[in-house]
N, C-alpha and C. Protein backbone atom coordinates (compact mmCIF):
# COMPACT_ATOMS: atom_id res chain seq x y z
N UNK A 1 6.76 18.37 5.15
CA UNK A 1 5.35 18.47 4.77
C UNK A 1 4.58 17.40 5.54
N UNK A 2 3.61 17.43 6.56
CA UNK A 2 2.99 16.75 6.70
C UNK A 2 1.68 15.76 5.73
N UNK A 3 0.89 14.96 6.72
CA UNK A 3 -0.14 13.92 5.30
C UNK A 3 -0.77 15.05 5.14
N UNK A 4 -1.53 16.03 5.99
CA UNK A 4 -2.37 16.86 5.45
C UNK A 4 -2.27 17.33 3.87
N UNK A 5 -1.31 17.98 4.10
CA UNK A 5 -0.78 18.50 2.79
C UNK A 5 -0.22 17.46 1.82
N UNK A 6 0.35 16.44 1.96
CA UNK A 6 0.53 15.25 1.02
C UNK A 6 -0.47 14.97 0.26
N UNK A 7 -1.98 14.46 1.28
CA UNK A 7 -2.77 14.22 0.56
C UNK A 7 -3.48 14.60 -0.22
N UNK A 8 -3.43 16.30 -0.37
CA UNK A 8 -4.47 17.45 -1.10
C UNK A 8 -3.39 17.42 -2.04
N UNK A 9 -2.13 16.85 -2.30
CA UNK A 9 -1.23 17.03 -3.23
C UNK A 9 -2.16 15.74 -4.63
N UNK A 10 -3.40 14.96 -3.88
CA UNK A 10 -4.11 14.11 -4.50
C UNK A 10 -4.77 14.43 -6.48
N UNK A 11 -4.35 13.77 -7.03
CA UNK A 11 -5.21 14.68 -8.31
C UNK A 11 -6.44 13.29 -8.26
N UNK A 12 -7.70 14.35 -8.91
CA UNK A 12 -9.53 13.78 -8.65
C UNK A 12 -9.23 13.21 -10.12
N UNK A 13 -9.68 11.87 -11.06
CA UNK A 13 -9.23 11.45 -11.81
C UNK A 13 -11.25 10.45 -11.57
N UNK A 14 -11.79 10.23 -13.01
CA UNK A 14 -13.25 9.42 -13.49
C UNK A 14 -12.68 8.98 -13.95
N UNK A 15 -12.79 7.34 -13.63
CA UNK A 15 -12.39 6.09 -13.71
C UNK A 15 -13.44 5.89 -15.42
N UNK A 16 -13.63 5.15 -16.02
CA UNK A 16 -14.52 4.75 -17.29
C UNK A 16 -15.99 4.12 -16.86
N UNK A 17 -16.26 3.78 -15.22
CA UNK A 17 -17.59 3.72 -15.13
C UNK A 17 -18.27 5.10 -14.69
N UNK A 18 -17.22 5.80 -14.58
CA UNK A 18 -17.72 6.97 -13.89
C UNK A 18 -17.50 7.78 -12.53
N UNK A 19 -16.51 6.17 -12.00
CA UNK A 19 -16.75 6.92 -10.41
C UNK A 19 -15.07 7.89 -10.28
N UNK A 20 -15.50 9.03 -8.75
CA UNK A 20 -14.12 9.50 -9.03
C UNK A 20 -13.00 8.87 -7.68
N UNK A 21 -11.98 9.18 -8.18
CA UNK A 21 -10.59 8.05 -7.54
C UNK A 21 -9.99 9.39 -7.53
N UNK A 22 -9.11 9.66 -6.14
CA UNK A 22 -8.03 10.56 -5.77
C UNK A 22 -6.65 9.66 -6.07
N UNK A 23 -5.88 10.30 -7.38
CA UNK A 23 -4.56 9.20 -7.48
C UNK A 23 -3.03 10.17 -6.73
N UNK A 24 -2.56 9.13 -6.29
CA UNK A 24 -1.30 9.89 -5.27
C UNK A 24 -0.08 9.75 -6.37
N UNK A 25 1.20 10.69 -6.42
CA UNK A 25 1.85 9.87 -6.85
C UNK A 25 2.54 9.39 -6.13
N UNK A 26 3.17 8.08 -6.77
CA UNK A 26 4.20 7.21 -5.65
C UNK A 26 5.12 7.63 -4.59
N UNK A 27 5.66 8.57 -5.19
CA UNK A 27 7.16 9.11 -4.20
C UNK A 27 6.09 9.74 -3.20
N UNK A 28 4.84 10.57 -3.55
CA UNK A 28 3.91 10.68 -2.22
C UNK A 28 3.26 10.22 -0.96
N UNK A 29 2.97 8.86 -2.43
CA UNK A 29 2.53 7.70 -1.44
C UNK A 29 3.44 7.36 -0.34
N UNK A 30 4.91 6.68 -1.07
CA UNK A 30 5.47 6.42 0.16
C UNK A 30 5.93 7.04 0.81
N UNK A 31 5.92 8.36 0.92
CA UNK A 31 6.20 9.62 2.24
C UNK A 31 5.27 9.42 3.09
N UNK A 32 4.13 9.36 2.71
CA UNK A 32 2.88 9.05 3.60
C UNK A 32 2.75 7.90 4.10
N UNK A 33 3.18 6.58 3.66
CA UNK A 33 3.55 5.69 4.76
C UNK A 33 4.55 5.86 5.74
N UNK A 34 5.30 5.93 5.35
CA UNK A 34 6.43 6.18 5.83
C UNK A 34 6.49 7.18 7.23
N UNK A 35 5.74 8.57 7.03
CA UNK A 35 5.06 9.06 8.07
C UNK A 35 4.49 8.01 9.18
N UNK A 36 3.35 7.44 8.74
CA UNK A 36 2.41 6.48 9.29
C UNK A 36 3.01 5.28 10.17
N UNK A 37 4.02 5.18 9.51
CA UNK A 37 5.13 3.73 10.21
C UNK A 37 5.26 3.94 11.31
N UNK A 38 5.50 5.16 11.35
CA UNK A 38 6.19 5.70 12.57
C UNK A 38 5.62 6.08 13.74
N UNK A 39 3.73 5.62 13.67
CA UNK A 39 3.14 5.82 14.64
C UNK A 39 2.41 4.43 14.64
N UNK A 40 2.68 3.62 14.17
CA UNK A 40 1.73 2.36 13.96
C UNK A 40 2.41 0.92 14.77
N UNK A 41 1.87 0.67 15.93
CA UNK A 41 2.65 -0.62 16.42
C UNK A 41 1.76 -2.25 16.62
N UNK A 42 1.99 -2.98 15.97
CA UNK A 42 1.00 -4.11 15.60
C UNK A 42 0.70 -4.58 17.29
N UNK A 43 -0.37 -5.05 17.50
CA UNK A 43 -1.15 -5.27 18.77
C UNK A 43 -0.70 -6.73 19.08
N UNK A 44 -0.57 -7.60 17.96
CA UNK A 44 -0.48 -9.13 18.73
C UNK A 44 0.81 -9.52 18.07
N UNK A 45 1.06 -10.78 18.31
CA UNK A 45 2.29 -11.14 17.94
C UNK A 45 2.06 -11.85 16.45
N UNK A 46 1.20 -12.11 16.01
CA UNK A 46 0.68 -12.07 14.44
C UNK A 46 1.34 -11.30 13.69
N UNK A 47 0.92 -9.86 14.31
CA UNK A 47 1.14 -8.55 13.81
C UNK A 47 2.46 -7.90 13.95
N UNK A 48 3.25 -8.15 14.56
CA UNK A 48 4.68 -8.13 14.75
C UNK A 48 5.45 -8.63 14.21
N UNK A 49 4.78 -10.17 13.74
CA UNK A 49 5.65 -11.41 12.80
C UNK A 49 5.67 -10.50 11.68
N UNK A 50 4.26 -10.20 11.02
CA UNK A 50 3.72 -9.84 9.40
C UNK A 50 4.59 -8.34 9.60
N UNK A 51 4.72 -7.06 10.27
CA UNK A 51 5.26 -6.16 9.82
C UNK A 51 6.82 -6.28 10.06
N UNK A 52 7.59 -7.22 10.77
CA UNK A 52 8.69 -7.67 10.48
C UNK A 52 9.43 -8.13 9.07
N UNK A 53 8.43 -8.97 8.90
CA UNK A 53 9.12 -9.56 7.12
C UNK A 53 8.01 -8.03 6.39
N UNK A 54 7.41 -7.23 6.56
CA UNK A 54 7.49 -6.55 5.78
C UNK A 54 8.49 -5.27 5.49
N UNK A 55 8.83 -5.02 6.72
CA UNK A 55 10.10 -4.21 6.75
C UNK A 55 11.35 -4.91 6.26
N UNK A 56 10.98 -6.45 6.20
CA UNK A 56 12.46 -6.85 5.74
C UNK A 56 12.58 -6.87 3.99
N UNK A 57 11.12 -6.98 3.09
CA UNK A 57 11.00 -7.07 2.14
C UNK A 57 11.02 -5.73 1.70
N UNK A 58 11.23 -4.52 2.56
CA UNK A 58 11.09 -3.41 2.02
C UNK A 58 12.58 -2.69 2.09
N UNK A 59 13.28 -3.31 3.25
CA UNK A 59 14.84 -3.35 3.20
C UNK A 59 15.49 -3.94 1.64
N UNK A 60 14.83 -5.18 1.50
CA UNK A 60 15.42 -5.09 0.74
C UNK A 60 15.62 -4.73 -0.85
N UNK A 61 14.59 -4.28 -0.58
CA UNK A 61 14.13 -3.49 -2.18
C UNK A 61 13.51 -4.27 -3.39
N UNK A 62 13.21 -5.44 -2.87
CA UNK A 62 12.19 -6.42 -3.25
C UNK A 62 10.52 -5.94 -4.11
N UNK A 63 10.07 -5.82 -5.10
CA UNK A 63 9.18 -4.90 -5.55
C UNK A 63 7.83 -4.95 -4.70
N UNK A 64 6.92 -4.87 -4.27
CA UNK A 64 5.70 -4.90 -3.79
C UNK A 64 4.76 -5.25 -4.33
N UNK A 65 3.47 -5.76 -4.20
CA UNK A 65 2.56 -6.20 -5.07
C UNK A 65 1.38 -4.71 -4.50
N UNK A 66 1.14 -3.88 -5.68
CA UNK A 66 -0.32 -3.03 -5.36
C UNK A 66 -1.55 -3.88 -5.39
N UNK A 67 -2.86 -3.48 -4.71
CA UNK A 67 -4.05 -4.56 -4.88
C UNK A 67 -4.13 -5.30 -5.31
N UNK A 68 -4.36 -4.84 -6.98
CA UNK A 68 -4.28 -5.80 -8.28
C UNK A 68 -3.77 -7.09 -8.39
N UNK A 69 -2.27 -6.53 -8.31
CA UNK A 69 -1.27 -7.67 -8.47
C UNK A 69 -1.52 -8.57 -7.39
N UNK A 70 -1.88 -8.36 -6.31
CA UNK A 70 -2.17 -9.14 -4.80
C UNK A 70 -2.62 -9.66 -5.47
N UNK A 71 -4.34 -9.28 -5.74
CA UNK A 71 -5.24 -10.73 -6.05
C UNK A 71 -5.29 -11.40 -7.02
N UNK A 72 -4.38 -10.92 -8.19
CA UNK A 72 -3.89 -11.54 -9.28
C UNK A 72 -2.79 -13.02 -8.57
N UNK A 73 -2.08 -12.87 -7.82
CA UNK A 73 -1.10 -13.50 -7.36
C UNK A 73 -1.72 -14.76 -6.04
N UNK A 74 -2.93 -14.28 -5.37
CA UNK A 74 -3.44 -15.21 -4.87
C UNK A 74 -4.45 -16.04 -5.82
N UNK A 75 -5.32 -15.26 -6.40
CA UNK A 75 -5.80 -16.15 -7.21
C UNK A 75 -4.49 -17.68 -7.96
N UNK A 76 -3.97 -16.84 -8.77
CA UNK A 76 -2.64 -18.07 -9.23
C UNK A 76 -2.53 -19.07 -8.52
N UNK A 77 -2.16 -18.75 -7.10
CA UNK A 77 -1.75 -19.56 -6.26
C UNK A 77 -3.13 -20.58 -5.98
N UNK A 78 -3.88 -19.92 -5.90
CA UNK A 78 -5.13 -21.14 -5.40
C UNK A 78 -5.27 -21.83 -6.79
N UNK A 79 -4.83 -22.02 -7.91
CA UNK A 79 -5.26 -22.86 -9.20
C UNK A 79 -6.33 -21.81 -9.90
N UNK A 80 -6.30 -20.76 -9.89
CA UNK A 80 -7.17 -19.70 -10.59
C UNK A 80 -8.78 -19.87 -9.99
N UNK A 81 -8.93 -20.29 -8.42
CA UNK A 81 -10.20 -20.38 -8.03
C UNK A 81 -9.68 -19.02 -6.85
N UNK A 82 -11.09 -18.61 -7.27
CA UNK A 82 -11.73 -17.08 -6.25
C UNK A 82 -11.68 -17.60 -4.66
């Protein structure tokens, strides 16, 4: 199955202010990266470092942080300043 069709696999879901959000489910989601990997090659050597340890954190089955948890987790780290 290509993303085309992955992504129309999307269900339309009104969030409680109102707005609407296409939610994937997971095993979708990561088909669709996973697709994407495979055409994506980082430009500088920044970008080579960062998708290295991310392929290595994904080797090893290490959990991931979604948005949320990101800025939940940087915030922490800075002493709970924005």
């Amino acid at each position: 199955m290509g993303i085309t069709e992955l992504v129309k696999s999307a269900e339309l879901v009104t969030d409680d202010k109102g707005n609407k959000k296409a939610v994937l489910d997971w095993e979708v989601w990561k088909e669709i990266v996973t697709i994407l990997e495979g055409h994506l090659q980082p430009k500088t050597e920044l970008g080579r470092q960062l998708w290295e340890a991310r392929a290595e954190i994904l080797a090893s089955g290490m959990p991931t942080f979604n948005r949320e948890e990101l800025e939940r987790e940087i915030t922490a780290r800075r002493g709970g300043q924005q």
